[in-house]
C-alpha atoms as a PDB file:
ATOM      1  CA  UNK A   1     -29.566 -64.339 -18.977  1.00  0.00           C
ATOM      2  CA  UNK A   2     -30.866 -67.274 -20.805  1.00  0.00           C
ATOM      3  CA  UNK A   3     -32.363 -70.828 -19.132  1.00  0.00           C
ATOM      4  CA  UNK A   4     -29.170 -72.659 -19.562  1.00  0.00           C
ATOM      5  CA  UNK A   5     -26.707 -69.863 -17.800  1.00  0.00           C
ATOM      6  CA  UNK A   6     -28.841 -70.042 -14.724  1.00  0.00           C
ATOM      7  CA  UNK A   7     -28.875 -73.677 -14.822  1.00  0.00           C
ATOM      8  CA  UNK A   8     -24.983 -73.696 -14.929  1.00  0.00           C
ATOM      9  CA  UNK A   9     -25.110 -70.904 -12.008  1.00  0.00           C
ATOM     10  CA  UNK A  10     -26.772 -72.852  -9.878  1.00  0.00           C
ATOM     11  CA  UNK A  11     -25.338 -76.329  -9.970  1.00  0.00           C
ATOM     12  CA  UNK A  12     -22.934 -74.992  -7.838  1.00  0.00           C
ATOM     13  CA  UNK A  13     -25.479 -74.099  -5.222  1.00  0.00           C
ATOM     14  CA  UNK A  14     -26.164 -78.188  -3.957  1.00  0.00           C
ATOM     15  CA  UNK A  15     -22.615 -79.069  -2.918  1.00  0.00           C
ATOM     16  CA  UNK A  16     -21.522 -81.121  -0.378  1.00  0.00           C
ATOM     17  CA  UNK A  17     -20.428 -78.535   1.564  1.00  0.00           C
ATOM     18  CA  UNK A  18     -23.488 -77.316   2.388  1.00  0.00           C
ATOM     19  CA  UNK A  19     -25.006 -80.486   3.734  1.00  0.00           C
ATOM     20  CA  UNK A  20     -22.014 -81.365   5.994  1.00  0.00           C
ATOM     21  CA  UNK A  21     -20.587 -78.535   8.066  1.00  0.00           C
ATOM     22  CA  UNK A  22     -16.809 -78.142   9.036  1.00  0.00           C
ATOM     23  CA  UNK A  23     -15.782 -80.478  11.727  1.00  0.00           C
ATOM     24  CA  UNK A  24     -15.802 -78.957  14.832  1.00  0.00           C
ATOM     25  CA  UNK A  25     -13.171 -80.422  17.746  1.00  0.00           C
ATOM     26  CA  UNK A  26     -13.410 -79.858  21.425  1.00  0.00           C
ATOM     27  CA  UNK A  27     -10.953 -82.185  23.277  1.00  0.00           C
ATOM     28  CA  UNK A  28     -11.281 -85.700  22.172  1.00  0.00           C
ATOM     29  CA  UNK A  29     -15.137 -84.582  20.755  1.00  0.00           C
ATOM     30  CA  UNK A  30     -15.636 -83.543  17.190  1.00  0.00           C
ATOM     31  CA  UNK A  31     -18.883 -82.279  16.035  1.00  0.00           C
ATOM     32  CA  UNK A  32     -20.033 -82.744  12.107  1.00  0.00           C
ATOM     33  CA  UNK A  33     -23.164 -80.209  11.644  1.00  0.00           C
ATOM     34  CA  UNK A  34     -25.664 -81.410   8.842  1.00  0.00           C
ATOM     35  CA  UNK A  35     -28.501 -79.407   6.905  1.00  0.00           C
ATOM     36  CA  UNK A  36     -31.345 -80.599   4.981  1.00  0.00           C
ATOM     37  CA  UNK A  37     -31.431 -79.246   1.737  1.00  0.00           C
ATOM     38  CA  UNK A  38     -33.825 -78.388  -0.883  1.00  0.00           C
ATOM     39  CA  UNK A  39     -33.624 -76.472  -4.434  1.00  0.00           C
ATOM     40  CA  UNK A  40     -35.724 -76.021  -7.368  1.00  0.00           C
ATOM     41  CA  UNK A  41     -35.791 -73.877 -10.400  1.00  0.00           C
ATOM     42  CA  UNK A  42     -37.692 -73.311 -13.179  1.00  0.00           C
ATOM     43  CA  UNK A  43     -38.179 -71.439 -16.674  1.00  0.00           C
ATOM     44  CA  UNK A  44     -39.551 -70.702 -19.732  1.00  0.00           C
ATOM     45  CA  UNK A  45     -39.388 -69.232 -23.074  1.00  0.00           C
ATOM     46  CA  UNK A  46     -42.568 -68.554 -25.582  1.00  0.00           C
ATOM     47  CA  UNK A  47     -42.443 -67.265 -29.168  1.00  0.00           C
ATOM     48  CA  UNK A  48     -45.612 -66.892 -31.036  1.00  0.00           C
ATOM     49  CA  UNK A  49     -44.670 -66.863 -34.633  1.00  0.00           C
ATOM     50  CA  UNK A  50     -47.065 -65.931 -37.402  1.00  0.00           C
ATOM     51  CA  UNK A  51     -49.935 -64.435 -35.494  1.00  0.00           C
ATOM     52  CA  UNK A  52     -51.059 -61.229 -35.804  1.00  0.00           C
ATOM     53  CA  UNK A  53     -49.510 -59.963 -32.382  1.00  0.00           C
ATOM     54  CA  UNK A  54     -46.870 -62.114 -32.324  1.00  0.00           C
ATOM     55  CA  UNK A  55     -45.336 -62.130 -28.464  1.00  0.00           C
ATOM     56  CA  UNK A  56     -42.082 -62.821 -26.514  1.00  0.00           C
ATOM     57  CA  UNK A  57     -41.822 -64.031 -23.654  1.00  0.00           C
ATOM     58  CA  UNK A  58     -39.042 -65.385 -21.003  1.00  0.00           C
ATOM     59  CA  UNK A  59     -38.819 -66.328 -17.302  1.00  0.00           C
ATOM     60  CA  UNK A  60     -36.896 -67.975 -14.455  1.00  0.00           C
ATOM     61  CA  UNK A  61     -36.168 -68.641 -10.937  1.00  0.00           C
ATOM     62  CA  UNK A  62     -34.021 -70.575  -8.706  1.00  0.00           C
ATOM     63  CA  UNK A  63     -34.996 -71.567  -4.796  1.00  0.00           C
ATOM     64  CA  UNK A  64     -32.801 -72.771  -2.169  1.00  0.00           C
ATOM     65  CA  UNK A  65     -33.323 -73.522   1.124  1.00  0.00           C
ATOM     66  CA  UNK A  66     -31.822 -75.041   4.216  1.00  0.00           C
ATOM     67  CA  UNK A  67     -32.308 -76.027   7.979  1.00  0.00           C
ATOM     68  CA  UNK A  68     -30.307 -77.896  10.202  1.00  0.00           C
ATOM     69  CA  UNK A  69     -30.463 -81.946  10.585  1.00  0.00           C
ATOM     70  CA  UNK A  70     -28.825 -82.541  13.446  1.00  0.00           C
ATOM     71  CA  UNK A  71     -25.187 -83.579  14.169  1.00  0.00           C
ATOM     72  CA  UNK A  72     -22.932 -86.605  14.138  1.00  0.00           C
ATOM     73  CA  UNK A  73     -21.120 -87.104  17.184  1.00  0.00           C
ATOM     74  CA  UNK A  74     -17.128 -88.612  17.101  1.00  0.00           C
ATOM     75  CA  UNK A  75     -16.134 -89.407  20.772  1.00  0.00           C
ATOM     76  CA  UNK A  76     -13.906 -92.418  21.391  1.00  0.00           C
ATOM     77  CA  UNK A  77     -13.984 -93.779  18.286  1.00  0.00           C
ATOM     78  CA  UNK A  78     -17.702 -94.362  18.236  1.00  0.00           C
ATOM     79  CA  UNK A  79     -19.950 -92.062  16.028  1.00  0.00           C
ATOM     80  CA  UNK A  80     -23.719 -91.012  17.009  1.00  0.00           C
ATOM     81  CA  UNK A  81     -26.650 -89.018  15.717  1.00  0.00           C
ATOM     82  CA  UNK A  82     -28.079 -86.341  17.624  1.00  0.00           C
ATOM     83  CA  UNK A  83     -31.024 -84.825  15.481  1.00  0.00           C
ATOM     84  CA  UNK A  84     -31.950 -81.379  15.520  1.00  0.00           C
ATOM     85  CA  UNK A  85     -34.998 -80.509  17.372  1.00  0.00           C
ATOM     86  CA  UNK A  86     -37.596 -78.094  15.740  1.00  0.00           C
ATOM     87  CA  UNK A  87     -39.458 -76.725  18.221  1.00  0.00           C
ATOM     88  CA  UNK A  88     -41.825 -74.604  15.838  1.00  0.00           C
ATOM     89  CA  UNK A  89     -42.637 -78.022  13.466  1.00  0.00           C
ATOM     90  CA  UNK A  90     -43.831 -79.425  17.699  1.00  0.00           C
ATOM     91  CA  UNK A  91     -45.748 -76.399  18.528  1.00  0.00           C
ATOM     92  CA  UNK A  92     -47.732 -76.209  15.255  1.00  0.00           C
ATOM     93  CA  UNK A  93     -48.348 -80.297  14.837  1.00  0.00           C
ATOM     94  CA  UNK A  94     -49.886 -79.631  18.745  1.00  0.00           C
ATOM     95  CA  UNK A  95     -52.000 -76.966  17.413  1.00  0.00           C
ATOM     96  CA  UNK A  96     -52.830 -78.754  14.547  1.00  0.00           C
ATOM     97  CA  UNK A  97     -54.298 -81.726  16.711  1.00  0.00           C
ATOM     98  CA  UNK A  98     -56.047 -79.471  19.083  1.00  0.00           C
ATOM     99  CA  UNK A  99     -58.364 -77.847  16.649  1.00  0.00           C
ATOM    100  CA  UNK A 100     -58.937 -81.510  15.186  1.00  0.00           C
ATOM    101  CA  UNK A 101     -59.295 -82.487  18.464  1.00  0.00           C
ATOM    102  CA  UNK A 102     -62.249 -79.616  19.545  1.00  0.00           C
ATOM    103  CA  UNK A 103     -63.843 -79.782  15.951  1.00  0.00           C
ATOM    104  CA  UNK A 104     -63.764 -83.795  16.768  1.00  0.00           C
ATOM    105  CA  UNK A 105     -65.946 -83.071  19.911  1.00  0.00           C
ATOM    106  CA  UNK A 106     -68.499 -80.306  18.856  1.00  0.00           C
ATOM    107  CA  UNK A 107     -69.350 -82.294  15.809  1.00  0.00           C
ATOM    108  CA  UNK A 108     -70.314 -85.162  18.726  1.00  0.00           C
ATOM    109  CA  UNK A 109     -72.028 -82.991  21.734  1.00  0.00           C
ATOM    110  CA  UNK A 110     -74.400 -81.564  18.095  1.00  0.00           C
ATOM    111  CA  UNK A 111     -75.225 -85.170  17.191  1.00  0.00           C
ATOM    112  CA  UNK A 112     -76.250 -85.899  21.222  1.00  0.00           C
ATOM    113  CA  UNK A 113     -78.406 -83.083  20.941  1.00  0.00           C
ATOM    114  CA  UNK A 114     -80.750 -84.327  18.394  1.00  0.00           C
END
């Protein structure tokens, strides 16, 4: 499969659809699920011509990835955001400011002990 077929494969991939869930209804409620959405790809082809070992060479690759955004909220007419909470992205950004936070305070108690 060549660059351009898995460029044409793909395109199909970042839709609509998969940003924007199917409505959901409960009562007078309905409930529109949205992702974030990322996708990349890449390639290459190499020929080296009139070398002594002349070489071939090819390549490709296609990412995709999701995770949810939150929802948007239909109730009476009015329509609200409710993001989606990652609780991993909190628990590491905590970490992350804790070590900061203790490196932060041995680099002072050293200094007060010269």
């Amino acid at each position: 499969m060549n660059i351009l077929e898995l460029a044409e494969k793909t395109k199909d991939a970042a839709t609509v659809k998969r940003v924007f869930g199917e409505p959901i209804r409960h009562g007078d409620v309905t409930v529109i699920p949205v992702a974030r959405i990322g996708q990349g790809g890449g390639g290459g082809e190499g020929v080296s011509e009139g070398s002594e070992n002349p070489g071939r060479g090819s390549g490709g690759g296609f990412g995709f990835g999701a995770s949810p955004a939150g929802v948007f909220v239909i109730k009476d007419g009015e329509v609200r955001w409710q993001p989606a909470v990652d609780v991993n992205r909190i628990v590491v950004g905590g970490q992350i400011v804790a070590v900061v936070l203790l490196l932060t305070l041995r680099a002072i108690f050293k200094r007060r002990r010269r």
